[in-house]
PDB file of N, CA and C in Angstrom:
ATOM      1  N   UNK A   1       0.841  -1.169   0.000  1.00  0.00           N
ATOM      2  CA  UNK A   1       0.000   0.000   0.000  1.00  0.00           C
ATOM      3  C   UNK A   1       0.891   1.239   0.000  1.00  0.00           C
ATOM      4  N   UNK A   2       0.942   2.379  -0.615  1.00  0.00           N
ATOM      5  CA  UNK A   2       1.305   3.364  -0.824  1.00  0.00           C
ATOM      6  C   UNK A   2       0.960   4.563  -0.231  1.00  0.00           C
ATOM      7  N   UNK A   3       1.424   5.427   0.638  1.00  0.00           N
ATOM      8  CA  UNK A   3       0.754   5.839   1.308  1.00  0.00           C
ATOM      9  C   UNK A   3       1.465   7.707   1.184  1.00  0.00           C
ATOM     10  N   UNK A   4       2.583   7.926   0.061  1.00  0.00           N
ATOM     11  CA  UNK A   4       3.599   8.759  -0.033  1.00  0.00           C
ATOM     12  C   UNK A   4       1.750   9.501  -0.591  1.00  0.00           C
ATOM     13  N   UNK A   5       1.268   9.537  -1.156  1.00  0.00           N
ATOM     14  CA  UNK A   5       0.511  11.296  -1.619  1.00  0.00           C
ATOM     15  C   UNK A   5      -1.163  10.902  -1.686  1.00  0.00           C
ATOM     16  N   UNK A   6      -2.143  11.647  -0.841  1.00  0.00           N
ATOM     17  CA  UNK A   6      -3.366  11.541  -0.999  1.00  0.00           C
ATOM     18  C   UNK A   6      -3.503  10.930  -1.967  1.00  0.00           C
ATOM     19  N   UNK A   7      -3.957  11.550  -3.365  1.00  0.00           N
ATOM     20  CA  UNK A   7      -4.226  10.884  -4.817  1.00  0.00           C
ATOM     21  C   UNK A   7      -4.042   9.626  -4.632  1.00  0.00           C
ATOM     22  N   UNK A   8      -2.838   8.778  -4.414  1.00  0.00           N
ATOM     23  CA  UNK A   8      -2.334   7.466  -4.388  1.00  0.00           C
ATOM     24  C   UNK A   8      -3.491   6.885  -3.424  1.00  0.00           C
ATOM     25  N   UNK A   9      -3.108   7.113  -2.341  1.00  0.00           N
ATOM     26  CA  UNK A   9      -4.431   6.110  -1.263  1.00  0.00           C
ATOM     27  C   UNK A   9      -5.424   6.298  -1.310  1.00  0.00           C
ATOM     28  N   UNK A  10      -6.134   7.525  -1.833  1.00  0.00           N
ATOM     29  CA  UNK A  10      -7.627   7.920  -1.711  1.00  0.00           C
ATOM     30  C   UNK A  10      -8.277   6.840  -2.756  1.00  0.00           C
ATOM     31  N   UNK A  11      -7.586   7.189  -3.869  1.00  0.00           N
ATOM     32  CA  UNK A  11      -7.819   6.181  -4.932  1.00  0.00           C
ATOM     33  C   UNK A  11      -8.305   4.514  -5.278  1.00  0.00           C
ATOM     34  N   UNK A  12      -7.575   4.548  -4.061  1.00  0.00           N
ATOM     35  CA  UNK A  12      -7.543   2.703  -3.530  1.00  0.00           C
ATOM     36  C   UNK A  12      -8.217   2.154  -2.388  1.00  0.00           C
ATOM     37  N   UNK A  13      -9.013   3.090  -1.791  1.00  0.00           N
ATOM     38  CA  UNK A  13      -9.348   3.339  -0.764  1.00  0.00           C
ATOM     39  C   UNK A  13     -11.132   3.414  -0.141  1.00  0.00           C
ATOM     40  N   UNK A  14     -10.935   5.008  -0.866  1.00  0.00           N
ATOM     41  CA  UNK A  14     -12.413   5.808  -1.160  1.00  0.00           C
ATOM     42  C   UNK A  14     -13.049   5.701  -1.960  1.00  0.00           C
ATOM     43  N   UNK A  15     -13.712   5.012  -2.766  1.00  0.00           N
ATOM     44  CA  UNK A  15     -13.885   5.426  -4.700  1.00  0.00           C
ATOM     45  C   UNK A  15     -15.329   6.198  -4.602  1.00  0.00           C
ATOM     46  N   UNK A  16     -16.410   5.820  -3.281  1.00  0.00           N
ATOM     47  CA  UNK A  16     -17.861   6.589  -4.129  1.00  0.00           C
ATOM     48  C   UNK A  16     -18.026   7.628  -3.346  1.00  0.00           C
ATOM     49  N   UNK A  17     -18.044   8.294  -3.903  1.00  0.00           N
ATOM     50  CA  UNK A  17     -18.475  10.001  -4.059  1.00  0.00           C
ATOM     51  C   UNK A  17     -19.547  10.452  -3.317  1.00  0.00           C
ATOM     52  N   UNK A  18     -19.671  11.382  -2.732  1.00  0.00           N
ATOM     53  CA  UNK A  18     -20.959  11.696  -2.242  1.00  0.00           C
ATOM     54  C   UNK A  18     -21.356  13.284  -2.875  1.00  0.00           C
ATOM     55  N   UNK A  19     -22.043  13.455  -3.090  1.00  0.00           N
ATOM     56  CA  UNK A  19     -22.235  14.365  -4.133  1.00  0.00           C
ATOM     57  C   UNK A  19     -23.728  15.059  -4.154  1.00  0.00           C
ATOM     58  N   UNK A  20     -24.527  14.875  -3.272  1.00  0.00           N
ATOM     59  CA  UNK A  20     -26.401  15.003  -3.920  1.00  0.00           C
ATOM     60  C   UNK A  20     -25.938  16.531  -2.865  1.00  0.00           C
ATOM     61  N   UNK A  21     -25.208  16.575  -2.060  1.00  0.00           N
ATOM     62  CA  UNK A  21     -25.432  18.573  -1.645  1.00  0.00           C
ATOM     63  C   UNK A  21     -24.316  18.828  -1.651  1.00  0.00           C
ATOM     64  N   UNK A  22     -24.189  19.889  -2.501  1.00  0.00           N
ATOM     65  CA  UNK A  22     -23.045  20.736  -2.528  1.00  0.00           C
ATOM     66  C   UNK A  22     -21.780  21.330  -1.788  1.00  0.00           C
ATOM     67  N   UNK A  23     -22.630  21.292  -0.275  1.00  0.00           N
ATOM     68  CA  UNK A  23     -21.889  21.968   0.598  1.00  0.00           C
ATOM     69  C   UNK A  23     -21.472  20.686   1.441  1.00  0.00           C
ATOM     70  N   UNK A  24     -22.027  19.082   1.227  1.00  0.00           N
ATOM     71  CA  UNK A  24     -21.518  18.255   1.974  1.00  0.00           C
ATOM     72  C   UNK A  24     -19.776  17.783   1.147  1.00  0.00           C
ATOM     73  N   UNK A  25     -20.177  17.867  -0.375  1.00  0.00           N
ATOM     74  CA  UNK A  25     -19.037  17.165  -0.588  1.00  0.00           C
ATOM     75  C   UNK A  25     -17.661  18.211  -0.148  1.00  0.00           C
ATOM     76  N   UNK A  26     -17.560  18.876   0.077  1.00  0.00           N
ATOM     77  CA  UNK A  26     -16.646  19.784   0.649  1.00  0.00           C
ATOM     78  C   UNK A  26     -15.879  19.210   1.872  1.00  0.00           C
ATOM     79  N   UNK A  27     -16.758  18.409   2.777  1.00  0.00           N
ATOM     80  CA  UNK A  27     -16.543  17.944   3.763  1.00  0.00           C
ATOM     81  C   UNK A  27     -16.620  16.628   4.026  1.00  0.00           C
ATOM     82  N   UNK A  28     -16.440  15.971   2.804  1.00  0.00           N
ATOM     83  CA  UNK A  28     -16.843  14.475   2.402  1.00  0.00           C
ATOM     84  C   UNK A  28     -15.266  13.717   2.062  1.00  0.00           C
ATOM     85  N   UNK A  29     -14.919  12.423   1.897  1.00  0.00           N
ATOM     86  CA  UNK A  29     -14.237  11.968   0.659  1.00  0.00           C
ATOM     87  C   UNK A  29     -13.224  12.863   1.079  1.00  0.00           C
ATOM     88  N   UNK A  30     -12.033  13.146   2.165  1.00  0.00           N
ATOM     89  CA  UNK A  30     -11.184  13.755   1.853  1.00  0.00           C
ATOM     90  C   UNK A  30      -9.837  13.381   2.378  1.00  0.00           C
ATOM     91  N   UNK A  31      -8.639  13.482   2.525  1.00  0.00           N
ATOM     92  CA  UNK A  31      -7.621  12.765   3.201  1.00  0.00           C
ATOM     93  C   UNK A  31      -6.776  13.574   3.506  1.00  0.00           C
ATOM     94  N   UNK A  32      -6.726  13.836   4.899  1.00  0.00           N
ATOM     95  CA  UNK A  32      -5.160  14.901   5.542  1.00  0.00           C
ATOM     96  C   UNK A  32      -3.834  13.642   6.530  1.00  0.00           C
ATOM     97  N   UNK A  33      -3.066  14.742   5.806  1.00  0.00           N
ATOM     98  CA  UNK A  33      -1.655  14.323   7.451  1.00  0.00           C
ATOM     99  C   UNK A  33      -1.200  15.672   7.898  1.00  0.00           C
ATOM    100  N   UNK A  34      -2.011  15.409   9.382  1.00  0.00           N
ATOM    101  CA  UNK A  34      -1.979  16.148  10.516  1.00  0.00           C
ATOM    102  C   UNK A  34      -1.761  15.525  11.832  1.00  0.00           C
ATOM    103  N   UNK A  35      -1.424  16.459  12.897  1.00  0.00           N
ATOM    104  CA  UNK A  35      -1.672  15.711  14.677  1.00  0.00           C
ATOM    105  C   UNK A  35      -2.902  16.360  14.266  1.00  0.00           C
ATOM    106  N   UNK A  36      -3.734  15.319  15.311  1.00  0.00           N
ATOM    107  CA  UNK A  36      -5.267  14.849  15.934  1.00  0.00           C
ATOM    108  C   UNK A  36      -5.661  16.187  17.369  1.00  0.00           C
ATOM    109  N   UNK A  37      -6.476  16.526  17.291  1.00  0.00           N
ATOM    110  CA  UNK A  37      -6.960  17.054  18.992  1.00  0.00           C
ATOM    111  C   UNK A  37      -7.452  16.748  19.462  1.00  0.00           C
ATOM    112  N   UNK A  38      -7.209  16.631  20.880  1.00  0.00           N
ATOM    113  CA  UNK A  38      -7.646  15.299  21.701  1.00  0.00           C
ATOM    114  C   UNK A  38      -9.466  15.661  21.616  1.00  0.00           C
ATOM    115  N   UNK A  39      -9.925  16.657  21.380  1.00  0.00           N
ATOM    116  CA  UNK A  39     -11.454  16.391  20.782  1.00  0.00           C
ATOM    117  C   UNK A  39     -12.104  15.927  19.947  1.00  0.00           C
ATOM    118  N   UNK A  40     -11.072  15.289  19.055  1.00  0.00           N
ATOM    119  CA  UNK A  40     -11.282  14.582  18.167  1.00  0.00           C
ATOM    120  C   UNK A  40     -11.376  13.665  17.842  1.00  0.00           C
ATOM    121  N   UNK A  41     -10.889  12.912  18.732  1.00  0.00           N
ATOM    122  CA  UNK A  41     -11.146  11.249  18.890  1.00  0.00           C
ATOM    123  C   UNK A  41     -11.683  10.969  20.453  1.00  0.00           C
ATOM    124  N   UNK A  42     -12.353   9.976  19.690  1.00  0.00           N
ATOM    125  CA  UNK A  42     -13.430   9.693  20.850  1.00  0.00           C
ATOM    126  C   UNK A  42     -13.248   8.217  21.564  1.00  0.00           C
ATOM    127  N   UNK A  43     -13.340   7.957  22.618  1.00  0.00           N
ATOM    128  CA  UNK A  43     -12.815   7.154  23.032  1.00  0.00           C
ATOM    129  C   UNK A  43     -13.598   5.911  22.971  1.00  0.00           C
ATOM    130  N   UNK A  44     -15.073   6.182  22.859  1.00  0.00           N
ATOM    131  CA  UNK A  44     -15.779   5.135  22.825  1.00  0.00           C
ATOM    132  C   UNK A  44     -16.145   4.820  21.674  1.00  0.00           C
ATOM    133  N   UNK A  45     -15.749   5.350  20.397  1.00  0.00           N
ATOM    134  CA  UNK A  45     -15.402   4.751  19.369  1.00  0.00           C
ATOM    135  C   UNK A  45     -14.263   3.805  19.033  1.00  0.00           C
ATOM    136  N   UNK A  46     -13.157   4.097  19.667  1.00  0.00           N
ATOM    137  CA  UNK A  46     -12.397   3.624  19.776  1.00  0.00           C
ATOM    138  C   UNK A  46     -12.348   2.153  20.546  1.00  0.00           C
ATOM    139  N   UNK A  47     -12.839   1.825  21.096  1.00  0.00           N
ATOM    140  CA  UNK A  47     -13.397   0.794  22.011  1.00  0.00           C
ATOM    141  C   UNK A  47     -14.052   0.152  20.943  1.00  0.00           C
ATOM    142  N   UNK A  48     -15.271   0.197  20.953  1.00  0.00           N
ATOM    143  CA  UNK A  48     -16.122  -0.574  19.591  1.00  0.00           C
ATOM    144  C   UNK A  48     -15.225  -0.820  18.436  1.00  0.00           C
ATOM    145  N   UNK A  49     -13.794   0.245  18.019  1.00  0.00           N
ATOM    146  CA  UNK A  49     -13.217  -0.314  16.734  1.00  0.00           C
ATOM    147  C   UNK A  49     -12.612  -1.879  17.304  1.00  0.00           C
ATOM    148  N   UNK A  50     -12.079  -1.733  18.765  1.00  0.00           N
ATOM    149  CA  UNK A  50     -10.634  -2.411  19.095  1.00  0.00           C
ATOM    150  C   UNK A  50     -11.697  -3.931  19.044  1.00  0.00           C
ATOM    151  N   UNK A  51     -12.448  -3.656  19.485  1.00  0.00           N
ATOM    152  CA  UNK A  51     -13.744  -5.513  19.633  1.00  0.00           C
ATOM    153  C   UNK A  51     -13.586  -5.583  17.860  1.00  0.00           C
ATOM    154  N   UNK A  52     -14.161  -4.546  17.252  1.00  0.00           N
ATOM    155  CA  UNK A  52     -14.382  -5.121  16.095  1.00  0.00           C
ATOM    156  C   UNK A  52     -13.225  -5.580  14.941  1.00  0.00           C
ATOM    157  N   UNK A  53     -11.839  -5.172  15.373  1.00  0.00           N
ATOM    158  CA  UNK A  53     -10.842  -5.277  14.772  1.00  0.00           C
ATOM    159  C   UNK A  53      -9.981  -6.779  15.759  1.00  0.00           C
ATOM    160  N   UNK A  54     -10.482  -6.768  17.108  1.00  0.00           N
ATOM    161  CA  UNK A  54      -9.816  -8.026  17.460  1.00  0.00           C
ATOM    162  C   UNK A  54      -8.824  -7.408  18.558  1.00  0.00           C
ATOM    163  N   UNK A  55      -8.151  -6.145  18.821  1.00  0.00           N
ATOM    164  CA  UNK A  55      -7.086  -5.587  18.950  1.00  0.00           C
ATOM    165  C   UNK A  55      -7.201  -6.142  20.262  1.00  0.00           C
ATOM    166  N   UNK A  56      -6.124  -6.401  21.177  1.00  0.00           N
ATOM    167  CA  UNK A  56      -5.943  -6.725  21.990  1.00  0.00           C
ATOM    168  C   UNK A  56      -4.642  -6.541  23.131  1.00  0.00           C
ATOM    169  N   UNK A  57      -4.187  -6.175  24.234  1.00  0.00           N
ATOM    170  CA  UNK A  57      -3.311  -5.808  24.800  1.00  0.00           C
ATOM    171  C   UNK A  57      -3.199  -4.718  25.111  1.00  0.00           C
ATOM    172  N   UNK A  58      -3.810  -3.264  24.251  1.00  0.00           N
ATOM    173  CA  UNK A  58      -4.042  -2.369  24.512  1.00  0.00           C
ATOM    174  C   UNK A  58      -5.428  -1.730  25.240  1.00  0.00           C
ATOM    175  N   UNK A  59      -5.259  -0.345  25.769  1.00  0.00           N
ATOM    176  CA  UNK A  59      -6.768   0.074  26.291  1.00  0.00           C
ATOM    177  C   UNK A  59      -6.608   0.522  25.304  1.00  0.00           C
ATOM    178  N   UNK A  60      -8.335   1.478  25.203  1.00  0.00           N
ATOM    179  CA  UNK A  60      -8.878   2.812  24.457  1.00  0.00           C
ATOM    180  C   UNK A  60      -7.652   3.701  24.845  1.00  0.00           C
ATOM    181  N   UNK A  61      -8.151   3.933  26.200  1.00  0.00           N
ATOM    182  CA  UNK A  61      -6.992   5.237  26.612  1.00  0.00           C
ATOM    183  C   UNK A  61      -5.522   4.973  25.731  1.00  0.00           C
ATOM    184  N   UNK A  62      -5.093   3.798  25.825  1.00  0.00           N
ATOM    185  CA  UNK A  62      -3.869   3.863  25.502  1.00  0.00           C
ATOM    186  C   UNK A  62      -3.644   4.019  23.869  1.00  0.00           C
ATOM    187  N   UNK A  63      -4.664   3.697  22.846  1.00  0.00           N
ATOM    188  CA  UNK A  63      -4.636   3.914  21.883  1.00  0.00           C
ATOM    189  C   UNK A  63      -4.819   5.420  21.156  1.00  0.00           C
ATOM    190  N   UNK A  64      -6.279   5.869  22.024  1.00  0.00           N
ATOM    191  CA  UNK A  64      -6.218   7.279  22.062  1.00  0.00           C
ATOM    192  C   UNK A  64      -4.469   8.117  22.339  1.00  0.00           C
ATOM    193  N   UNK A  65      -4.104   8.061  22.814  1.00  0.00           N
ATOM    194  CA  UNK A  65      -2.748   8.558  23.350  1.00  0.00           C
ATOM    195  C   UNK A  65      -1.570   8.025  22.387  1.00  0.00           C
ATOM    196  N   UNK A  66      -1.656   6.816  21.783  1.00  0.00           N
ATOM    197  CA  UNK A  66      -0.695   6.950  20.520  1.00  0.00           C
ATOM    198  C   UNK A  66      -1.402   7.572  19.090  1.00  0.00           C
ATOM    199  N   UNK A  67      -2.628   7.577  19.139  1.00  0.00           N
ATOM    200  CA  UNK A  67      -2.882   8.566  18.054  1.00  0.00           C
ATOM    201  C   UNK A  67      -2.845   9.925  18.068  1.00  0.00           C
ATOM    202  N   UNK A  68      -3.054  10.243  19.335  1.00  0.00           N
ATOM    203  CA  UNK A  68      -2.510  12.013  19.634  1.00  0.00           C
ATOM    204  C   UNK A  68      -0.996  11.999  19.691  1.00  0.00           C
ATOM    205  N   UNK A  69      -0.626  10.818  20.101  1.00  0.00           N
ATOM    206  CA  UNK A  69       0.914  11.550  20.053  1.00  0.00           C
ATOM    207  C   UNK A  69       1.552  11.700  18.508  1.00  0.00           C
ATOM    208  N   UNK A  70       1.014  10.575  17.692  1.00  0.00           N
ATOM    209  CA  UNK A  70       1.477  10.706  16.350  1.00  0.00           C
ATOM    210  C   UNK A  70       1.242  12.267  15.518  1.00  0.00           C
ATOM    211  N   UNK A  71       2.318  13.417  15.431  1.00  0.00           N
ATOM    212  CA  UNK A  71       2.464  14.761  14.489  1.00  0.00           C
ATOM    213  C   UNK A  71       2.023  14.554  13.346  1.00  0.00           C
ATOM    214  N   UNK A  72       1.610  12.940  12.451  1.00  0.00           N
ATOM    215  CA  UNK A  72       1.613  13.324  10.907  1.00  0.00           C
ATOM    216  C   UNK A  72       0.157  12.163  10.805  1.00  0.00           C
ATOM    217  N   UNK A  73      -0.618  12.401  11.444  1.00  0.00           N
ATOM    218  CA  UNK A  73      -1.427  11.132  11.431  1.00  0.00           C
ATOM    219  C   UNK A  73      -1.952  11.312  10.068  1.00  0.00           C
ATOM    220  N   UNK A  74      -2.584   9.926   9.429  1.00  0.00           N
ATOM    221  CA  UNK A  74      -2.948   9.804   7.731  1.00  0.00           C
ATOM    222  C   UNK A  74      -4.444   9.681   8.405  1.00  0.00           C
ATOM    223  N   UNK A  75      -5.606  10.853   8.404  1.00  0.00           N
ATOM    224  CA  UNK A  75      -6.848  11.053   8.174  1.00  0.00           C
ATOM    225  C   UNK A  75      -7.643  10.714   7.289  1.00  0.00           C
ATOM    226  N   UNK A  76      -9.050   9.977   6.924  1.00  0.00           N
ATOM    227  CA  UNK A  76      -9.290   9.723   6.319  1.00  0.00           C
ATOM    228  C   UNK A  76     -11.058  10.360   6.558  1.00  0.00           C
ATOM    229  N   UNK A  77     -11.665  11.216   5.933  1.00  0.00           N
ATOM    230  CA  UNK A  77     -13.129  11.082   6.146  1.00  0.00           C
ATOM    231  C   UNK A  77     -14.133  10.724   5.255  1.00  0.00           C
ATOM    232  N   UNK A  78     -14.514  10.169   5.494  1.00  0.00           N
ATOM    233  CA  UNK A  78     -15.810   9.447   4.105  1.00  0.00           C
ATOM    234  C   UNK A  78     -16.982   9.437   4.964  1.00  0.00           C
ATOM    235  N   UNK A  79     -17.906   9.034   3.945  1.00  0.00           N
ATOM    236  CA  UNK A  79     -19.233   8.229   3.977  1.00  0.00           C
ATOM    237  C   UNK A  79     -19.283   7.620   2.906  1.00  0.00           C
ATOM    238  N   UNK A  80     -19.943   5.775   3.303  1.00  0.00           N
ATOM    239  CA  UNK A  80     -20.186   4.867   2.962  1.00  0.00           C
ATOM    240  C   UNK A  80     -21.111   4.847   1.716  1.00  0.00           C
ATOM    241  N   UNK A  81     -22.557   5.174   1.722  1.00  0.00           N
ATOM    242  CA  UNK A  81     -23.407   5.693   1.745  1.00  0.00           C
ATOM    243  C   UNK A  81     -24.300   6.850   2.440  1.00  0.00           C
ATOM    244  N   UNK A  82     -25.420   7.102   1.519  1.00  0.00           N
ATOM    245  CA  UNK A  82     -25.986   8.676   1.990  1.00  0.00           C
ATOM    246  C   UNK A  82     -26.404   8.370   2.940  1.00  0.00           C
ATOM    247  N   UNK A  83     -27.126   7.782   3.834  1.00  0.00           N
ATOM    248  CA  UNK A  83     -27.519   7.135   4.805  1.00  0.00           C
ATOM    249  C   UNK A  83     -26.633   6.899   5.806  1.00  0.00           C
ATOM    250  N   UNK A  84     -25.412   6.615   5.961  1.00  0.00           N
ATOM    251  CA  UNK A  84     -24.405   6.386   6.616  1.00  0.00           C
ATOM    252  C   UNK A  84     -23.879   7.510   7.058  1.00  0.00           C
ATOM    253  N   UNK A  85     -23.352   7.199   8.699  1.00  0.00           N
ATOM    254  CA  UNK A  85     -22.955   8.876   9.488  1.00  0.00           C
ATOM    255  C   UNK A  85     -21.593   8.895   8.735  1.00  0.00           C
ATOM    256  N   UNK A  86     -21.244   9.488   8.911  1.00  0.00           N
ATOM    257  CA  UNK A  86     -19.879  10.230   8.574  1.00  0.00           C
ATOM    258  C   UNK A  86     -18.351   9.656   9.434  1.00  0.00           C
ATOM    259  N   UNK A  87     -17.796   8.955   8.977  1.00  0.00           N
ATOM    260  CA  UNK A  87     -16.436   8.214   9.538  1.00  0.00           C
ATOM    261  C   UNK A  87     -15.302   8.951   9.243  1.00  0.00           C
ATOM    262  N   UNK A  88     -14.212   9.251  10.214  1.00  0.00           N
ATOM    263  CA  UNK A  88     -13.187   9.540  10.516  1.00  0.00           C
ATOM    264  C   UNK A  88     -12.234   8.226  10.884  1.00  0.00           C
ATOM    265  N   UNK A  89     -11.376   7.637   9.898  1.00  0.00           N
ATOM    266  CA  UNK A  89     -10.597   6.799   9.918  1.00  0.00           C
ATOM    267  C   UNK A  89      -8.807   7.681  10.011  1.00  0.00           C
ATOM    268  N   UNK A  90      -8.083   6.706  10.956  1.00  0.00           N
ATOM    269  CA  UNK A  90      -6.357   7.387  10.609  1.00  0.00           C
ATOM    270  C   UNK A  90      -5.869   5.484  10.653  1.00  0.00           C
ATOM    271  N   UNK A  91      -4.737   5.710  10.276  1.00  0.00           N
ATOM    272  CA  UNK A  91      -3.600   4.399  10.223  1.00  0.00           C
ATOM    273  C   UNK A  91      -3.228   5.035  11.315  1.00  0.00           C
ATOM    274  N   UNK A  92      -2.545   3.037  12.020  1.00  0.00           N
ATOM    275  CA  UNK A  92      -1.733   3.096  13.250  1.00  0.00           C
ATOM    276  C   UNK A  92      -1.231   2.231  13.221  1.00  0.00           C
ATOM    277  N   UNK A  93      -0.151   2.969  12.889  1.00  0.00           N
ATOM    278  CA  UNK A  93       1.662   2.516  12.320  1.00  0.00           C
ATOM    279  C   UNK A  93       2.105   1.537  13.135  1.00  0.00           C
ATOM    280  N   UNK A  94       1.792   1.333  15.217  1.00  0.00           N
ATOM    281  CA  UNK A  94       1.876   0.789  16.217  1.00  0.00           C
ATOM    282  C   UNK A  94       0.898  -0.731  15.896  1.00  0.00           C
ATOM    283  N   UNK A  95      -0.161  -0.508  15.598  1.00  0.00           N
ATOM    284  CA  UNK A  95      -0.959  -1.989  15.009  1.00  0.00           C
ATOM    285  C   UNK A  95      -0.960  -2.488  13.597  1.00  0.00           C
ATOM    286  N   UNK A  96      -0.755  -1.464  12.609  1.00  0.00           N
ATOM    287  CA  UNK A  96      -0.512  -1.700  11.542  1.00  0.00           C
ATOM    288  C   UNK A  96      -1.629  -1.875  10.975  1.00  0.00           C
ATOM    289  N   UNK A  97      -2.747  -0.915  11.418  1.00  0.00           N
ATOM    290  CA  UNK A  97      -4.540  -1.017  11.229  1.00  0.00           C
ATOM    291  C   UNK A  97      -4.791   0.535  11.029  1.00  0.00           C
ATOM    292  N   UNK A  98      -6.191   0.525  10.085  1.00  0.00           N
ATOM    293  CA  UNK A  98      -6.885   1.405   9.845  1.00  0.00           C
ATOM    294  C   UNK A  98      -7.846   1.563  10.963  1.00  0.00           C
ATOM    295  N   UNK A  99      -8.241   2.587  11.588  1.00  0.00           N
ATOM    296  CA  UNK A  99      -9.183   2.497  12.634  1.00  0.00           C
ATOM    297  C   UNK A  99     -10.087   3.893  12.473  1.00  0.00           C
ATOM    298  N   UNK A 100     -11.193   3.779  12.723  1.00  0.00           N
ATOM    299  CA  UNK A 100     -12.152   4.589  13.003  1.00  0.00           C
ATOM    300  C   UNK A 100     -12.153   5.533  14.690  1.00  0.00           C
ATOM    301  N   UNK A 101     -11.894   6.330  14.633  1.00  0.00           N
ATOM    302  CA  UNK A 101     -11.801   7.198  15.615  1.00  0.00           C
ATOM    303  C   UNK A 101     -12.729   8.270  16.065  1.00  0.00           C
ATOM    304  N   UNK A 102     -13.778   8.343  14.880  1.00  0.00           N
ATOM    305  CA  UNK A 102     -15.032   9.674  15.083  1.00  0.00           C
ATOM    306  C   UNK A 102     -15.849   8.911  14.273  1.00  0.00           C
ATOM    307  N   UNK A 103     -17.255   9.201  14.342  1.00  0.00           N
ATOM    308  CA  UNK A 103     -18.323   9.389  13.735  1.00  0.00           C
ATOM    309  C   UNK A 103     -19.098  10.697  13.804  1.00  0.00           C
ATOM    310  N   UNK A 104     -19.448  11.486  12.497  1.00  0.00           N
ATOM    311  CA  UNK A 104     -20.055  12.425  12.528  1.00  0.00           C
ATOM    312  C   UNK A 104     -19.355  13.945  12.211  1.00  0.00           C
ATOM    313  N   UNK A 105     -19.954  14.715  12.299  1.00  0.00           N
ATOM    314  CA  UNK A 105     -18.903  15.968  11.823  1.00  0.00           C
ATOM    315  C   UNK A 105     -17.652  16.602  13.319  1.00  0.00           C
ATOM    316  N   UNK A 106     -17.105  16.767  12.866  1.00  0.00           N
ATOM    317  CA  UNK A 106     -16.070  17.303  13.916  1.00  0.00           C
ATOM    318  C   UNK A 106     -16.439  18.120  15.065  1.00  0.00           C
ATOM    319  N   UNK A 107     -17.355  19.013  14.476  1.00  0.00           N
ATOM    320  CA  UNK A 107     -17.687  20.289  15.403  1.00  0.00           C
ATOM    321  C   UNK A 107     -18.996  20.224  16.497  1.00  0.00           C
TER     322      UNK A 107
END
């Protein structure tokens, strides 16, 4: 997996579009590397990912805390479908997993 320039992973990644309002796709379908604020990830999402991914050995807390500590985290926000809330995915370089960290808009 390739992970050197948006274009490259979004590509392989994201493919359907959300598109029926104007002002959502703006905030749809998009991919940053940034540090995280700790308001931004939620912990009890994080919990529900770690059951559903298997993860084991770690807490929430402790996962929360290597994703804030990571400066360049790889962000990911989509929706599935129109119907579907809004997911905030980053990689973690420490599990070597994609994980869901938010549902819904940021603010």
């Amino acid at each position: 997996m390739d992970f050197r320039t948006p274009d490259e992973f979004f590509s392989k990644w994201f493919t359907w579009k959300f598109g029926r309002e104007p002002n959502q796709e703006l905030s749809l379908n998009f991919f940053q590397v940034r540090q995280l604020e700790d308001r931004e990830v939620n912990e009890d999402v994080l919990a529900i990912e770690m059951k559903r991914l298997k993860i084991e050995g770690i807490t929430a807390a402790d996962l929360k805390r290597t994703i804030l500590d990571n400066k360049s985290s790889r962000i990911f926000v989509y929706r599935g479908s129109s119907r579907e809330n809004i997911r905030w995915a980053t990689y973690v370089s420490r599990l070597r997993k994609i994980t869901i960290f938010h549902y819904g808009f940021s603010d």
